[in-house]
Protein backbone atom coordinates (compact mmCIF):
# COMPACT_ATOMS: atom_id res chain seq x y z
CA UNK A 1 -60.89 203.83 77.38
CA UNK A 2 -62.64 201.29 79.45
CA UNK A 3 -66.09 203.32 79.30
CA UNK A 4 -65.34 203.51 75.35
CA UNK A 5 -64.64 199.83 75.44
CA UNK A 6 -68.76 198.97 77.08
CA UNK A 7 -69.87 201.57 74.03
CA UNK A 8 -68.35 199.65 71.38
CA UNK A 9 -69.84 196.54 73.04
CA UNK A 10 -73.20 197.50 73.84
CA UNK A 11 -74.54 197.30 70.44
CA UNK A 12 -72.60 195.08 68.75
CA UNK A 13 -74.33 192.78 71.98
CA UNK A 14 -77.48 194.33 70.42
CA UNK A 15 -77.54 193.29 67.16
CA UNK A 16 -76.07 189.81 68.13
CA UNK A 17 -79.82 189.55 70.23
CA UNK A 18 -82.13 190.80 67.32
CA UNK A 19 -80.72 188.38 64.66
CA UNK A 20 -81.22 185.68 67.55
CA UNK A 21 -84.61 186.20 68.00
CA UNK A 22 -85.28 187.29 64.08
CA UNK A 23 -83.88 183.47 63.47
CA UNK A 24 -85.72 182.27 66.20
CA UNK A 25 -89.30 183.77 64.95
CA UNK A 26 -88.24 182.78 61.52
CA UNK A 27 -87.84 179.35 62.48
CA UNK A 28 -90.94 178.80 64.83
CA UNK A 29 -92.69 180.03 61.63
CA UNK A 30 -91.25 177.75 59.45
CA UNK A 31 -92.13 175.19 61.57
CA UNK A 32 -95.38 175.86 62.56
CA UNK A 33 -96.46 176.20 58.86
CA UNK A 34 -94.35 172.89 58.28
CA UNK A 35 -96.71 171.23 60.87
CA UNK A 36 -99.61 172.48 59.52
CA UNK A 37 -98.72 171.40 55.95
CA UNK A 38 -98.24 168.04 56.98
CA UNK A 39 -101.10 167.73 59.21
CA UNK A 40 -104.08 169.17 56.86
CA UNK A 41 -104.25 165.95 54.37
CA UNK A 42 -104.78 164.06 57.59
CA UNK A 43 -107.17 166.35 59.82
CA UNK A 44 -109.20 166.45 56.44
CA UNK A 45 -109.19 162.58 55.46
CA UNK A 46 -110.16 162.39 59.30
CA UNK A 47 -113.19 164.85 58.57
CA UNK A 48 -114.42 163.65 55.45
CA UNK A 49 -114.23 160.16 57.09
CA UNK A 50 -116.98 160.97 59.68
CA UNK A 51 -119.16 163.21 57.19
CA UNK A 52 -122.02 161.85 56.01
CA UNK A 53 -120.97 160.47 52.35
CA UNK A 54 -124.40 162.50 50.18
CA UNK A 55 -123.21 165.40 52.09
CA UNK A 56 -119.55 165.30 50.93
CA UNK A 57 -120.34 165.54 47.71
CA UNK A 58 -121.25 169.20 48.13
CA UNK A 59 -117.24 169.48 48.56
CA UNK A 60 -115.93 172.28 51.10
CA UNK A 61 -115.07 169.83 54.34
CA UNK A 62 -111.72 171.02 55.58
CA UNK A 63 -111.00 170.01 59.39
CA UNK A 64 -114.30 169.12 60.72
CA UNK A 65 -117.41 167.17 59.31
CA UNK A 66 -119.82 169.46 58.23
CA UNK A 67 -122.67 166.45 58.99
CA UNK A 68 -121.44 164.07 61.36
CA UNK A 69 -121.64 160.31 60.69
CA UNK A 70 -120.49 156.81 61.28
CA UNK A 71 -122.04 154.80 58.63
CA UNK A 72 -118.68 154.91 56.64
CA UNK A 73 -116.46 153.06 59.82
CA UNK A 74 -119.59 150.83 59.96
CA UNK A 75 -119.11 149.85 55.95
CA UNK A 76 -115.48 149.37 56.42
CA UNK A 77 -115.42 147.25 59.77
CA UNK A 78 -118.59 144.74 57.99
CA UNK A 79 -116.51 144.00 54.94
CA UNK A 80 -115.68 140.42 54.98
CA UNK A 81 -112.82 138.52 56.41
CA UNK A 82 -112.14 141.68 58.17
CA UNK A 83 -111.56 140.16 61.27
CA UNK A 84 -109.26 137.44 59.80
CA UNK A 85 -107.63 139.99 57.42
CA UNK A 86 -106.60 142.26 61.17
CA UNK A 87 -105.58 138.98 62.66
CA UNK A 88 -103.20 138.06 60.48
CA UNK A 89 -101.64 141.83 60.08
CA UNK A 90 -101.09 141.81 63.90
CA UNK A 91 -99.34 138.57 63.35
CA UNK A 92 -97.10 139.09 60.93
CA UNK A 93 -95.87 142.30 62.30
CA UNK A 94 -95.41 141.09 65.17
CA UNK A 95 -93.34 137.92 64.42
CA UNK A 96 -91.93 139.53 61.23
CA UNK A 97 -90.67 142.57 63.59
CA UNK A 98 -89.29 140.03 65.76
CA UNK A 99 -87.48 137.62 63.46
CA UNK A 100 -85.88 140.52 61.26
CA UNK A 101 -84.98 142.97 63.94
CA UNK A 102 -83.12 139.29 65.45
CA UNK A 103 -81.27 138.38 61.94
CA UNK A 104 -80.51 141.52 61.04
CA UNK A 105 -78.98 142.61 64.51
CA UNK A 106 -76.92 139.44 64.20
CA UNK A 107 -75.63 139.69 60.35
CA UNK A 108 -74.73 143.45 61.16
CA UNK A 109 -72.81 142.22 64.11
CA UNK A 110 -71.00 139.38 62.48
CA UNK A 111 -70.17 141.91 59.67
CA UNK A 112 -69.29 144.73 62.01
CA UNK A 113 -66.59 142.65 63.42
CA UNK A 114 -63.21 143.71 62.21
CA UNK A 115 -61.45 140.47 62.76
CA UNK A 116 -64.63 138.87 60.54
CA UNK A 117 -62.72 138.17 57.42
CA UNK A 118 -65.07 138.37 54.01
CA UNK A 119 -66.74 141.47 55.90
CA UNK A 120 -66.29 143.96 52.92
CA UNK A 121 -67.10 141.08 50.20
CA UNK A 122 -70.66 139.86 52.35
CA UNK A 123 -71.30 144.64 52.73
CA UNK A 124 -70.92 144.82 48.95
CA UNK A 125 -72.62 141.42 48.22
CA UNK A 126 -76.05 143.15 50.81
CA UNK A 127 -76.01 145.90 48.79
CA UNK A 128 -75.78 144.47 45.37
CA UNK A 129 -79.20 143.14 46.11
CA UNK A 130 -80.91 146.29 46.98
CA UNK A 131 -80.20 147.51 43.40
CA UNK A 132 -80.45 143.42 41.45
CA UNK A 133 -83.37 141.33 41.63
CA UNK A 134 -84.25 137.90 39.96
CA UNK A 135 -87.84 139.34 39.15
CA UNK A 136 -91.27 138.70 40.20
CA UNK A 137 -91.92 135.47 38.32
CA UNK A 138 -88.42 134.20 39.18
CA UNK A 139 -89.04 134.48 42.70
CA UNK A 140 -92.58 133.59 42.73
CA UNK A 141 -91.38 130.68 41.30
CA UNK A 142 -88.77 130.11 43.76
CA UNK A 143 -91.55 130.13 46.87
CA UNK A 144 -93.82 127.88 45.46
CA UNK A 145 -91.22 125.84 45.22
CA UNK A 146 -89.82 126.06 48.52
CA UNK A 147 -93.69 125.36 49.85
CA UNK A 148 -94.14 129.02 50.96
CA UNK A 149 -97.01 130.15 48.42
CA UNK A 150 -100.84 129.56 50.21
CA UNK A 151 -98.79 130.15 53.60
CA UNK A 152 -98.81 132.34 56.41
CA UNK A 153 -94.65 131.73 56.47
CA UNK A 154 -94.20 133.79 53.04
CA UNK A 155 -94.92 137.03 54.87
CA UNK A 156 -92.17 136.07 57.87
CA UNK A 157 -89.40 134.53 55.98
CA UNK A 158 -88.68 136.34 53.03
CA UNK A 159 -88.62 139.68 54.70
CA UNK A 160 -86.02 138.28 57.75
CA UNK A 161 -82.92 139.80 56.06
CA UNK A 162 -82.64 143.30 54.82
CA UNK A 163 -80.16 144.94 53.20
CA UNK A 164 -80.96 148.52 54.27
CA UNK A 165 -81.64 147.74 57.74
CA UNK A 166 -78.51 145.69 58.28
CA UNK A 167 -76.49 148.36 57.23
CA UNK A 168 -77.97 150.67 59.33
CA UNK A 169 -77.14 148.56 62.13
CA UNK A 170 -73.84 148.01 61.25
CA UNK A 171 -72.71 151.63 61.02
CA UNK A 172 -74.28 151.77 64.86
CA UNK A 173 -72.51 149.15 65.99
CA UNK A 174 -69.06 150.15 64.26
CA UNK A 175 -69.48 153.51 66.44
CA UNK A 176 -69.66 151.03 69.79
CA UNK A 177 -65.76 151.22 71.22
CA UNK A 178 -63.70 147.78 70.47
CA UNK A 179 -62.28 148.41 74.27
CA UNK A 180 -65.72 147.22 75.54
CA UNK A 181 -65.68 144.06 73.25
CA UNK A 182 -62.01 143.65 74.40
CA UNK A 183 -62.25 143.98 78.06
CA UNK A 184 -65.37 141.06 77.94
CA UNK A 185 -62.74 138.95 76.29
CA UNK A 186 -60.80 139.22 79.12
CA UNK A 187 -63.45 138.43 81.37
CA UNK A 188 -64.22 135.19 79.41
CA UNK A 189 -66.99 135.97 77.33
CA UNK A 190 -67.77 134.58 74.16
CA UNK A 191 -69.38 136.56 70.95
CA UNK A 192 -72.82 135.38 71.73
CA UNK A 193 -72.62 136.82 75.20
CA UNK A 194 -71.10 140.22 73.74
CA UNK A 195 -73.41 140.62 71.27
CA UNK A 196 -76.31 140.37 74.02
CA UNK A 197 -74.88 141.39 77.15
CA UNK A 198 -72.92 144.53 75.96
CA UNK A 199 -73.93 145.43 72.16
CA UNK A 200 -77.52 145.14 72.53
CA UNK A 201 -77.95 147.19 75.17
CA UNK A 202 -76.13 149.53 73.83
CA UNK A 203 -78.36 149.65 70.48
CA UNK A 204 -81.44 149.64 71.89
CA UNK A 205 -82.08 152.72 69.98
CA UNK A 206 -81.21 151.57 66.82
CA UNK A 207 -83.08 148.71 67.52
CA UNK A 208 -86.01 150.75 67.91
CA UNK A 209 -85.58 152.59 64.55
CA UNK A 210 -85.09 149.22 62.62
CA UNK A 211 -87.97 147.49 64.05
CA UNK A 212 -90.28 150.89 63.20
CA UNK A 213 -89.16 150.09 59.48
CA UNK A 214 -89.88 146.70 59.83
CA UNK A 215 -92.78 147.27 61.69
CA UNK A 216 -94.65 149.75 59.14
CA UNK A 217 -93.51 147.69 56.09
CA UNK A 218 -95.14 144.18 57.71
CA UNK A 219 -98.32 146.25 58.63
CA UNK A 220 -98.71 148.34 55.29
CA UNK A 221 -98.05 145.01 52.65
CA UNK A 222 -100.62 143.74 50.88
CA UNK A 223 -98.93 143.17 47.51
CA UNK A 224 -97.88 139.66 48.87
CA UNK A 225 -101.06 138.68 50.00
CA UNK A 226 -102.46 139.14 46.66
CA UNK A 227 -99.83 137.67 44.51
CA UNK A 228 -99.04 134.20 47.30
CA UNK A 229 -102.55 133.94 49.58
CA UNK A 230 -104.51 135.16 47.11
CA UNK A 231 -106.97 132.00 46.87
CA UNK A 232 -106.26 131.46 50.52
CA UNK A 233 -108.71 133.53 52.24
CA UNK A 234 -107.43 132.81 56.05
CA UNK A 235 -104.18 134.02 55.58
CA UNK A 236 -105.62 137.12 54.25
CA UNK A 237 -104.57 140.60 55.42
CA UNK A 238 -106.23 143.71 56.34
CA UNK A 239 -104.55 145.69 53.88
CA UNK A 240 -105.50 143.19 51.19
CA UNK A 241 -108.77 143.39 52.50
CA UNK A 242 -109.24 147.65 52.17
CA UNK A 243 -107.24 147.42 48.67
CA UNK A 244 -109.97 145.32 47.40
CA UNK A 245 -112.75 147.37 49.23
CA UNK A 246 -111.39 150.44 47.90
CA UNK A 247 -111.11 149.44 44.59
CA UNK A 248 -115.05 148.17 44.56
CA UNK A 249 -115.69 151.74 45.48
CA UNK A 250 -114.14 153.88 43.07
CA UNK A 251 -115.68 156.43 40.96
CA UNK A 252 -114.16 154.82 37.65
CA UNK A 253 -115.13 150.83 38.40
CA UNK A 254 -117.38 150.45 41.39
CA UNK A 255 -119.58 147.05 41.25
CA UNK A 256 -122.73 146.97 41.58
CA UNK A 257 -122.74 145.70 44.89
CA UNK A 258 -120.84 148.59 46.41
CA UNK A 259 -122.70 151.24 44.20
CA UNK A 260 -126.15 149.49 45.73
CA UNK A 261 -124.93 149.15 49.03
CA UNK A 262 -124.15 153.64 48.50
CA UNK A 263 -127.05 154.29 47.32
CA UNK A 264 -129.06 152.10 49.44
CA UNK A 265 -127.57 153.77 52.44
CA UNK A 266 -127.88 157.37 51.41
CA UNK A 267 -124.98 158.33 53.74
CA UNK A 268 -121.90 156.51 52.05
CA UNK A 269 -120.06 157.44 49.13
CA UNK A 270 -116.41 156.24 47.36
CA UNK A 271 -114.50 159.01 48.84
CA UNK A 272 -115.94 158.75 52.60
CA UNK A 273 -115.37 155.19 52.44
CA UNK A 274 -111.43 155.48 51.14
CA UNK A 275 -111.01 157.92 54.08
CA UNK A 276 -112.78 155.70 56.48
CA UNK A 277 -110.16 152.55 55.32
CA UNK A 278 -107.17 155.06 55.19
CA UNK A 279 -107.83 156.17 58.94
CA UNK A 280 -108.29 152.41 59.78
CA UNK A 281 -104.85 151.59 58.06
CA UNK A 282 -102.98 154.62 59.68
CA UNK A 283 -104.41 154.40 63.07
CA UNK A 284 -102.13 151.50 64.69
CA UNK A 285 -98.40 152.77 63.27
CA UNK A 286 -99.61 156.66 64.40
CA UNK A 287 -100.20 155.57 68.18
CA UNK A 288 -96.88 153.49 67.78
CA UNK A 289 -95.08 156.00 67.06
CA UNK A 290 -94.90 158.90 69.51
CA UNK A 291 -93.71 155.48 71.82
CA UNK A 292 -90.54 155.06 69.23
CA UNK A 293 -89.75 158.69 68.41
CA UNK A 294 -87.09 159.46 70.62
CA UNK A 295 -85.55 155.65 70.07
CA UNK A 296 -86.41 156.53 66.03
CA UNK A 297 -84.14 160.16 66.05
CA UNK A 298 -81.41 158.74 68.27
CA UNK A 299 -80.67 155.53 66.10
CA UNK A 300 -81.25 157.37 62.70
CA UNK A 301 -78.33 160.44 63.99
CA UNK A 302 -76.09 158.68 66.26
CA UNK A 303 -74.54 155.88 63.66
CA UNK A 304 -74.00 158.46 61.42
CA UNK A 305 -71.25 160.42 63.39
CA UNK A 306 -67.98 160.03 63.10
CA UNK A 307 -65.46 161.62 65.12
C-alpha cells in the first residue's frame, strides 16, 4: 500500500513541476516582450536623436543611428535662455519637491489622526477639488491678484497641497499602529515630535513615492510658464523653452529661422531635433529613478493593505 501510495504521488508531483515551469516560461516571455515594448519608442527616439537629420529622412532607423551625429544636441543646447530655462527647472523641483512633500506629509497626518475631529468633512472637501475647479481665467485671475503672476513663487506655491498625494499619504499613515503614537504619549511627546520622530521614519517610503510625483510633475510643467512668466524671460523654464523650439520646427509651421538654420546645416531636421529635446527632457527623471524604485513600489503597495 505504501509503494502504491509513492505511485500515485510521483506524477501527480510531476505535473505539479511542468505547469510550474510552463507558467514560469510563460511569464519570463510575457515580460521580456513587455520590456521590449516599452523600451523600443525610447531606444529609437535615442537613435534618431544622434542620426544625422538629411539622413533620417530616408526612414528605416530602429535602435542605432544609421549615420552618427551630434549637430541635433548642439541645436537644442544653443537655443536661447537655455541655460536660464534649466536653472529655473532645477529650482523649482527642487523647492517645489520640498515644500509639497512637507505640507502634504503634515495635512495627511493631521487628517490621519482619529481623535482629529472634521477629518472625514476636510477627506471629502480634498477630493471634491480633484474633480471641481474655478477655471483657468478664474484662477489666473486669482494669482495676479495675489502678486504671483511674472514670479518665480507661482510654480512653488500653488502646487504645495495636493489632493492625490495627501491621500496617498494618509492611507500609509492610517496603516502605522496607534500603540506607537500612544506609547510616545506616555513618554511626553507632543504631535510635532510624533509626526517626525516616529511617523516619518516610518514613511520614508511613501515619502519617496510622493516626492517622485511631485518631482516629475515640477520638472515636466511648462503650461504655467507660458500662461504666468510668459513675458518674463528669467523665470523661464526648460520645458517652456523645448515646447517653443519644437513647435518652430515642425513639419506643419516651422519659421523661417528654424527651416534656414535646417537647411543651412544639412544635418538637422524637425524630427531629429524633437528627439534630441525629448532625450534632453527625459534624461534627469530616468537617472532619478532606478534611485526611487524600490522606495516608489513599497509606498505605492504597502498603504494599500489592509489586514
Amino acid at each position: 500500500m505504501a509503494k502504491e501510495k509513492e505511485l500515485k504521488a510521483k506524477p501527480i508531483h510531476y505535473r505539479a513541476t511542468v505547469s510550474n515551469t510552463l507558467f514560469v516560461a510563460l511569464n519570463t516571455l510575457f515580460m521580456v516582450l513587455f520590456v521590449i515594448i516599452t523600451l523600443y519608442p525610447v531606444l529609437n527616439t535615442l537613435a534618431i536623436s544622434f542620426n544625422d537629420g538629411t539622413d533620417a529622412l530616408r526612414g528605416g532607423i530602429y535602435l542605432l543611428p544609421r549615420k552618427w551625429s551630434t549637430q541635433n544636441y548642439v541645436t537644442v543646447l544653443q537655443k536661447d535662455n537655455l541655460i536660464t530655462g534649466a536653472y529655473i527647472s532645477v529650482l523649482r523641483t527642487v523647492i517645489g519637491t520640498l515644500t509639497a512633500l512637507a505640507a502634504n506629509a503634515l495635512l495627511a497626518f493631521i487628517v490621519s489622526r482619529k481623535r482629529f475631529l472634521f477629518r472625514r468633512q476636510l477627506s471629502l472637501f480634498w477630493v471634491i477639488t480633484m474633480y471641481v475647479n474655478g477655471g483657468m481665467i478664474p484662477i489666473f485671475l486669482l494669482y495676479k491678484n495675489l502678486g504671483l503672476t511674472n514670479s518665480f513663487w507661482v510654480y512653488i506655491i500653488p502646487g504645495m497641497v495636493s489632493a492625490f498625494n495627501m491621500l496617498v499619504l494618509r492611507t500609509y499613515m492610517e496603516g502605522i499602529p496607534e500603540s506607537l503614537e500612544e506609547s510616545a504619549q506616555l513618554d511626553g511627546a507632543g504631535y510635532m515630535t510624533i509626526f517626525v520622530k516616529i511617523i516619518s521614519p516610518l514613511c520614508l517610503p511613501v515619502y519617496a513615492t510622493v516626492a517622485l510625483f511631485a518631482a516629475v510633475g515640477q520638472w515636466n510643467s511648462w503650461f504655467d510658464a507660458m500662461l504666468y512668466n510668459r513675458m518674463s524671460e528669467e523665470y523661464t523654464t526648460l520645458q517652456y523653452e523645448l515646447m517653443k523650439l519644437l513647435s518652430s520646427v515642425t513639419n506643419q509651421g516651422a519659421s523661417a529661422e528654424a527651416m534656414k538654420t535646417a537647411t543651412a546645416a544639412g544635418a538637422v531636421t524637425p524630427e531629429t531635433v524633437r528627439a534630441a529635446a525629448t532625450i534632453v527632457t527625459i534624461l534627469p527623471i530616468v537617472c532619478l529613478y532606478p534611485f526611487l524604485q524600490r522606495y516608489f513600489v513599497t509606498g505605492l503597495t504597502i498603504g494599500g493593505v489592509k489586514e
